[in-house]
PDB file of N, CA and C in Angstrom:
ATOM      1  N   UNK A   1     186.455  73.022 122.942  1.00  0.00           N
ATOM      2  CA  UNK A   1     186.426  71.796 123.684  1.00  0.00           C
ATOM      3  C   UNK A   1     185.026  71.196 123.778  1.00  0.00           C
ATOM      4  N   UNK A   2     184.207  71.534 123.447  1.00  0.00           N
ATOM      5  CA  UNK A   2     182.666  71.194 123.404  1.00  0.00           C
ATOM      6  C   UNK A   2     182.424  69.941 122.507  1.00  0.00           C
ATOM      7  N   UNK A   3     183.327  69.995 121.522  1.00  0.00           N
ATOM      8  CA  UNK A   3     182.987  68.615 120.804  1.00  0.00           C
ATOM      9  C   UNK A   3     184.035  67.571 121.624  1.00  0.00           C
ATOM     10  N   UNK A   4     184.630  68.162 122.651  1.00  0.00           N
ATOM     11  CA  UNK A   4     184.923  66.330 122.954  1.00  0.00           C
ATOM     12  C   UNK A   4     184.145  65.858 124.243  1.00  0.00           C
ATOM     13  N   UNK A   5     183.199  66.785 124.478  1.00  0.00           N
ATOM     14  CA  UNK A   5     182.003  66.429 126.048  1.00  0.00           C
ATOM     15  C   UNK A   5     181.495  65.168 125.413  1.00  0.00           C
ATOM     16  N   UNK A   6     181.338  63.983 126.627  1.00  0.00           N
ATOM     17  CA  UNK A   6     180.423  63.212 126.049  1.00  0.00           C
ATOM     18  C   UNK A   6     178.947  63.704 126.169  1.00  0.00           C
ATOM     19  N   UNK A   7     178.311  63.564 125.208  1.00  0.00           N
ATOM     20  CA  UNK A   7     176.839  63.877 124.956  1.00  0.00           C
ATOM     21  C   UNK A   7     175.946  62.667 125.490  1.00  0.00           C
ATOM     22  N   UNK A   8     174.791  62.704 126.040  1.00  0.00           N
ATOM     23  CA  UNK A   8     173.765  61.751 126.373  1.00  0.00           C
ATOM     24  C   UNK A   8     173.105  61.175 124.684  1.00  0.00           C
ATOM     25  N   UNK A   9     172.938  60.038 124.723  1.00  0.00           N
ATOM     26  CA  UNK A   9     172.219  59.320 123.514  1.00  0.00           C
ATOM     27  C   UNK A   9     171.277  59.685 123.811  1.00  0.00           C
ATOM     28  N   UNK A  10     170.419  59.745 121.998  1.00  0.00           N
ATOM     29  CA  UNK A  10     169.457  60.167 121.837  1.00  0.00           C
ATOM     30  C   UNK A  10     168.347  58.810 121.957  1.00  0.00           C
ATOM     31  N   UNK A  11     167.323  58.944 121.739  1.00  0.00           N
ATOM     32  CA  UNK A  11     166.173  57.753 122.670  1.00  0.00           C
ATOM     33  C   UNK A  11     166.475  56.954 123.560  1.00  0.00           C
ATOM     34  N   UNK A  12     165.870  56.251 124.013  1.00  0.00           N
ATOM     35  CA  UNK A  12     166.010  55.041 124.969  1.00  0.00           C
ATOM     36  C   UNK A  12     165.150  54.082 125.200  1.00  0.00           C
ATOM     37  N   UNK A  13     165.589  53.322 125.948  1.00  0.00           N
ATOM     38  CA  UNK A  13     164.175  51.835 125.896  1.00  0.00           C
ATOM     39  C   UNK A  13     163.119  52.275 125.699  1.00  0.00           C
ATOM     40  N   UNK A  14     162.357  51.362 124.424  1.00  0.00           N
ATOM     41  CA  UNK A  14     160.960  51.971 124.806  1.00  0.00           C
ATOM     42  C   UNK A  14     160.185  51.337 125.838  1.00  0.00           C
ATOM     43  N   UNK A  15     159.278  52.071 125.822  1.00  0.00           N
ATOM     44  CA  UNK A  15     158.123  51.384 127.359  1.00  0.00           C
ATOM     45  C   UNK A  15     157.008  50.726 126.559  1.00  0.00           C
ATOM     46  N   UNK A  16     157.024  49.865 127.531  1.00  0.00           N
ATOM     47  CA  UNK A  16     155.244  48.866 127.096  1.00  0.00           C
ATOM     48  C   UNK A  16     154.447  48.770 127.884  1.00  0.00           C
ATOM     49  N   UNK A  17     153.401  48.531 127.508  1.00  0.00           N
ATOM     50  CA  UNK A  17     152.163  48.437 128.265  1.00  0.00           C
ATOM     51  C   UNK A  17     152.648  47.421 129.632  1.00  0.00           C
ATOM     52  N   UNK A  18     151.950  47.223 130.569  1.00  0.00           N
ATOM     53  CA  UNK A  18     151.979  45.920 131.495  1.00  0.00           C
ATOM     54  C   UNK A  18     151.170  44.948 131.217  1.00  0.00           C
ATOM     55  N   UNK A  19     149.880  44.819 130.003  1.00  0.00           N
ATOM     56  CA  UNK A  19     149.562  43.967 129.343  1.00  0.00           C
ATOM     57  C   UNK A  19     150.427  43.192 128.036  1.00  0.00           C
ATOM     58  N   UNK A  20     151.222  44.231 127.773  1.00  0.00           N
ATOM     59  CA  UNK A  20     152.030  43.478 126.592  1.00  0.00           C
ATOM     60  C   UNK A  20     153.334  42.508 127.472  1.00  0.00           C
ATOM     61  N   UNK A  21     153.477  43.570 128.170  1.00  0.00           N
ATOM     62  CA  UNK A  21     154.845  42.646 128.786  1.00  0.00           C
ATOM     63  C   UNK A  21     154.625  41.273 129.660  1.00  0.00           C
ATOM     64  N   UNK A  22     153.072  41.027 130.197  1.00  0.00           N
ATOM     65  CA  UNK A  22     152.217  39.732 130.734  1.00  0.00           C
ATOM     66  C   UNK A  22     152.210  38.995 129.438  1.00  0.00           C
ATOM     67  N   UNK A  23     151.982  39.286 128.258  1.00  0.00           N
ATOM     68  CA  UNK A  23     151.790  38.517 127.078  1.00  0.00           C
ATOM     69  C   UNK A  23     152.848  37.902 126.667  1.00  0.00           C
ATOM     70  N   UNK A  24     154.240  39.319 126.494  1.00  0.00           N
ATOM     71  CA  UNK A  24     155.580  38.490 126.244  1.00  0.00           C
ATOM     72  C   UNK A  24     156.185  37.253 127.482  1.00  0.00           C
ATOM     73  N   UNK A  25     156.020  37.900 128.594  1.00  0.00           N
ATOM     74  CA  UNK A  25     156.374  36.828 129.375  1.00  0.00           C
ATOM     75  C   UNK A  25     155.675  35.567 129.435  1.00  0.00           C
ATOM     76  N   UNK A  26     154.283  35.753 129.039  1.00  0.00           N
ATOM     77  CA  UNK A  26     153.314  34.401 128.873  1.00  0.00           C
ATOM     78  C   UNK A  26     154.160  33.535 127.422  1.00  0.00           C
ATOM     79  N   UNK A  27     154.229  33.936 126.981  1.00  0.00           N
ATOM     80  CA  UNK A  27     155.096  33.387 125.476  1.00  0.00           C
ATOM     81  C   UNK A  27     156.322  32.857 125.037  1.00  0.00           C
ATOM     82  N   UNK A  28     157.173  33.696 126.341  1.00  0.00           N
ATOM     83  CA  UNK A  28     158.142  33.271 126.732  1.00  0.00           C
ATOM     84  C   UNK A  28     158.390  31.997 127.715  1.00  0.00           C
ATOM     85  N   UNK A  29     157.182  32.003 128.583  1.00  0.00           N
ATOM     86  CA  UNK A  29     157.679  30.978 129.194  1.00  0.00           C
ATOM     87  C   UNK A  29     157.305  29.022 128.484  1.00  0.00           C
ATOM     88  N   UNK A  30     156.330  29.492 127.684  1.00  0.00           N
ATOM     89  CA  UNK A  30     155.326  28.287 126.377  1.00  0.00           C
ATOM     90  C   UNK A  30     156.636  27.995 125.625  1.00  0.00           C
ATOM     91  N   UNK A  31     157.573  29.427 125.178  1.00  0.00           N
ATOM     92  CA  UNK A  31     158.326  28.937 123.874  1.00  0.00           C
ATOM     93  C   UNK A  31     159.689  29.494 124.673  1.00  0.00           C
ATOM     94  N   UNK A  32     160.540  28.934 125.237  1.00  0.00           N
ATOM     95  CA  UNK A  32     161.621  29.242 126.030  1.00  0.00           C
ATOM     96  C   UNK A  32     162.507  29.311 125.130  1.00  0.00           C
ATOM     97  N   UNK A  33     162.383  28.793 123.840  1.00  0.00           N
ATOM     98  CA  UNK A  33     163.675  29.205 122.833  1.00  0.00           C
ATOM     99  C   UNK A  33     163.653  30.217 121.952  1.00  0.00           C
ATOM    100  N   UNK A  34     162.391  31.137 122.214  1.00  0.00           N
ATOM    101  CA  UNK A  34     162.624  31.875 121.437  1.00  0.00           C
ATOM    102  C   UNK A  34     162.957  32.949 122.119  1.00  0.00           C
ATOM    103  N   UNK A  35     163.411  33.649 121.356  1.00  0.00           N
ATOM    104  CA  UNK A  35     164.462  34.807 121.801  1.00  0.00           C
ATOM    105  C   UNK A  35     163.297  36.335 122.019  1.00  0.00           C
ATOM    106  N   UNK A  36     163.534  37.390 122.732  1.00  0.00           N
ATOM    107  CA  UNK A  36     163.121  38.755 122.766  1.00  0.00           C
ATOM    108  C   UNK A  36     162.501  39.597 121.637  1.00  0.00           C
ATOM    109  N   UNK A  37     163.561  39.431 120.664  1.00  0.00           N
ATOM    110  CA  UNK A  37     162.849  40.097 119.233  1.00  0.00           C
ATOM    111  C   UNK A  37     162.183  39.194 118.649  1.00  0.00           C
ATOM    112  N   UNK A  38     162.231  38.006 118.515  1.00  0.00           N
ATOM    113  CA  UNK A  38     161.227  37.262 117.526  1.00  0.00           C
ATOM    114  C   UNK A  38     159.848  37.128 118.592  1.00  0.00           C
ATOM    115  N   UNK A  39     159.980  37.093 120.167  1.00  0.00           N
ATOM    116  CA  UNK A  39     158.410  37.318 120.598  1.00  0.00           C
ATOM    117  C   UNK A  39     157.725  38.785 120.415  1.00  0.00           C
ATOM    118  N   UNK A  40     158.620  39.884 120.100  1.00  0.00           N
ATOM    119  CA  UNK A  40     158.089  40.635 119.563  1.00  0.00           C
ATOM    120  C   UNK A  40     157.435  40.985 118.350  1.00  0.00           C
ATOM    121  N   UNK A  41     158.580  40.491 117.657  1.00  0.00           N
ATOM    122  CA  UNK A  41     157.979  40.330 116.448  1.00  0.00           C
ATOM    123  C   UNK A  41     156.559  39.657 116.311  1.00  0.00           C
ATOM    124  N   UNK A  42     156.513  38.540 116.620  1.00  0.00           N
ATOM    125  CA  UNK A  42     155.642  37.753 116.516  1.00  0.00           C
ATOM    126  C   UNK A  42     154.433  38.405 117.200  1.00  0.00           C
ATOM    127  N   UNK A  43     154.133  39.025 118.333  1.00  0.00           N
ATOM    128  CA  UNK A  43     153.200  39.591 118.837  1.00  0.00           C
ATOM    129  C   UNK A  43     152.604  40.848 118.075  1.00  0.00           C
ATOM    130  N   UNK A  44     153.885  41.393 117.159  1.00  0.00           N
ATOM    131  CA  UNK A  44     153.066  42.540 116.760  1.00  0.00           C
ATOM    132  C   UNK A  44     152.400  42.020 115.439  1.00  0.00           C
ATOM    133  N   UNK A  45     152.474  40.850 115.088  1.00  0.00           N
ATOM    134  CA  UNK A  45     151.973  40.214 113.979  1.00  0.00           C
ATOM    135  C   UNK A  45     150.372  39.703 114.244  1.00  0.00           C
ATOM    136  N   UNK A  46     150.677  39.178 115.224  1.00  0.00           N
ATOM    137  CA  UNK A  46     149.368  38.323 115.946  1.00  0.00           C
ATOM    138  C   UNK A  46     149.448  38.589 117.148  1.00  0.00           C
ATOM    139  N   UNK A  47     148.988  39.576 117.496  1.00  0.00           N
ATOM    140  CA  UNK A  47     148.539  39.782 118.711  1.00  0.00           C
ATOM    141  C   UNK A  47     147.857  38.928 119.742  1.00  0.00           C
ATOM    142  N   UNK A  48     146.498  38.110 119.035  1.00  0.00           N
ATOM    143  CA  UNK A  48     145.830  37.308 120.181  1.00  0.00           C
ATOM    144  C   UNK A  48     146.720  35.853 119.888  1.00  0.00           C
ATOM    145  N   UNK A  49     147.809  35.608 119.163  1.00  0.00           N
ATOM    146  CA  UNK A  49     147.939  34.114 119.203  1.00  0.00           C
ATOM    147  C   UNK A  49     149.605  33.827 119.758  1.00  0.00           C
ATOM    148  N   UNK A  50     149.714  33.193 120.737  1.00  0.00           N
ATOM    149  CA  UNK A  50     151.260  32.952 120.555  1.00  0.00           C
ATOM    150  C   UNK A  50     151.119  31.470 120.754  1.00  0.00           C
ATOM    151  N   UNK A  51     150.323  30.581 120.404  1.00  0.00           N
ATOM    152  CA  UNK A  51     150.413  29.077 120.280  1.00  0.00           C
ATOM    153  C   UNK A  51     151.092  28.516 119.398  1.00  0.00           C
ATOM    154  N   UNK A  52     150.948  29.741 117.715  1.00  0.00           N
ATOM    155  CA  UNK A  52     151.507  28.952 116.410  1.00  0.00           C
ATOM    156  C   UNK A  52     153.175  30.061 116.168  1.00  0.00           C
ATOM    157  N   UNK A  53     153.619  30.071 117.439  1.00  0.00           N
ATOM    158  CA  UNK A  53     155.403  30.084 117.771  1.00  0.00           C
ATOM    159  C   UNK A  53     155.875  29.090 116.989  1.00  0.00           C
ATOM    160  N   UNK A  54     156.891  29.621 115.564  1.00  0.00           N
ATOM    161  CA  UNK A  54     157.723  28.944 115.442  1.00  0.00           C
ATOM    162  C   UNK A  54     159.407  29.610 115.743  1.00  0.00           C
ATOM    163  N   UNK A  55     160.173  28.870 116.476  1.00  0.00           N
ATOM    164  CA  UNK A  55     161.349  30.223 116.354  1.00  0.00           C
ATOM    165  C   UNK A  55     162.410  28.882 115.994  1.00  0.00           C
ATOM    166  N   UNK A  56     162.273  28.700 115.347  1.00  0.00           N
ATOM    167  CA  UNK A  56     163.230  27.563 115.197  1.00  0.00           C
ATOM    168  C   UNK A  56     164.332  28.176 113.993  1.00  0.00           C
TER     169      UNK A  56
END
């Protein structure tokens, strides 16, 4: 009966700095259409710039 226990998933959210997450929310609020993964994306690309946001 052991294989029908539910098991806990393996990883979970990762954690961020409280400087990154001031940055995403700074970026987020400049570019309100862009979505979660593309300000990520975009931050891990360019770190100091989120002015040249395109998420269109």
């Amino acid at each position: 009966m052991e294989g029908l226990q539910i098991k806990p998933r393996a990883g979970g959210k990762t954690r961020v700095t409280p400087d990154v997450r001031q940055r995403m929310v700074a970026v987020k609020k400049a570019h309100p259409e862009c979505g979660p993964r593309r300000i990520a994306d975009v931050l891990k690309l360019f770190p100091d710039s989120h002015q040249s946001i395109d998420c269109a």
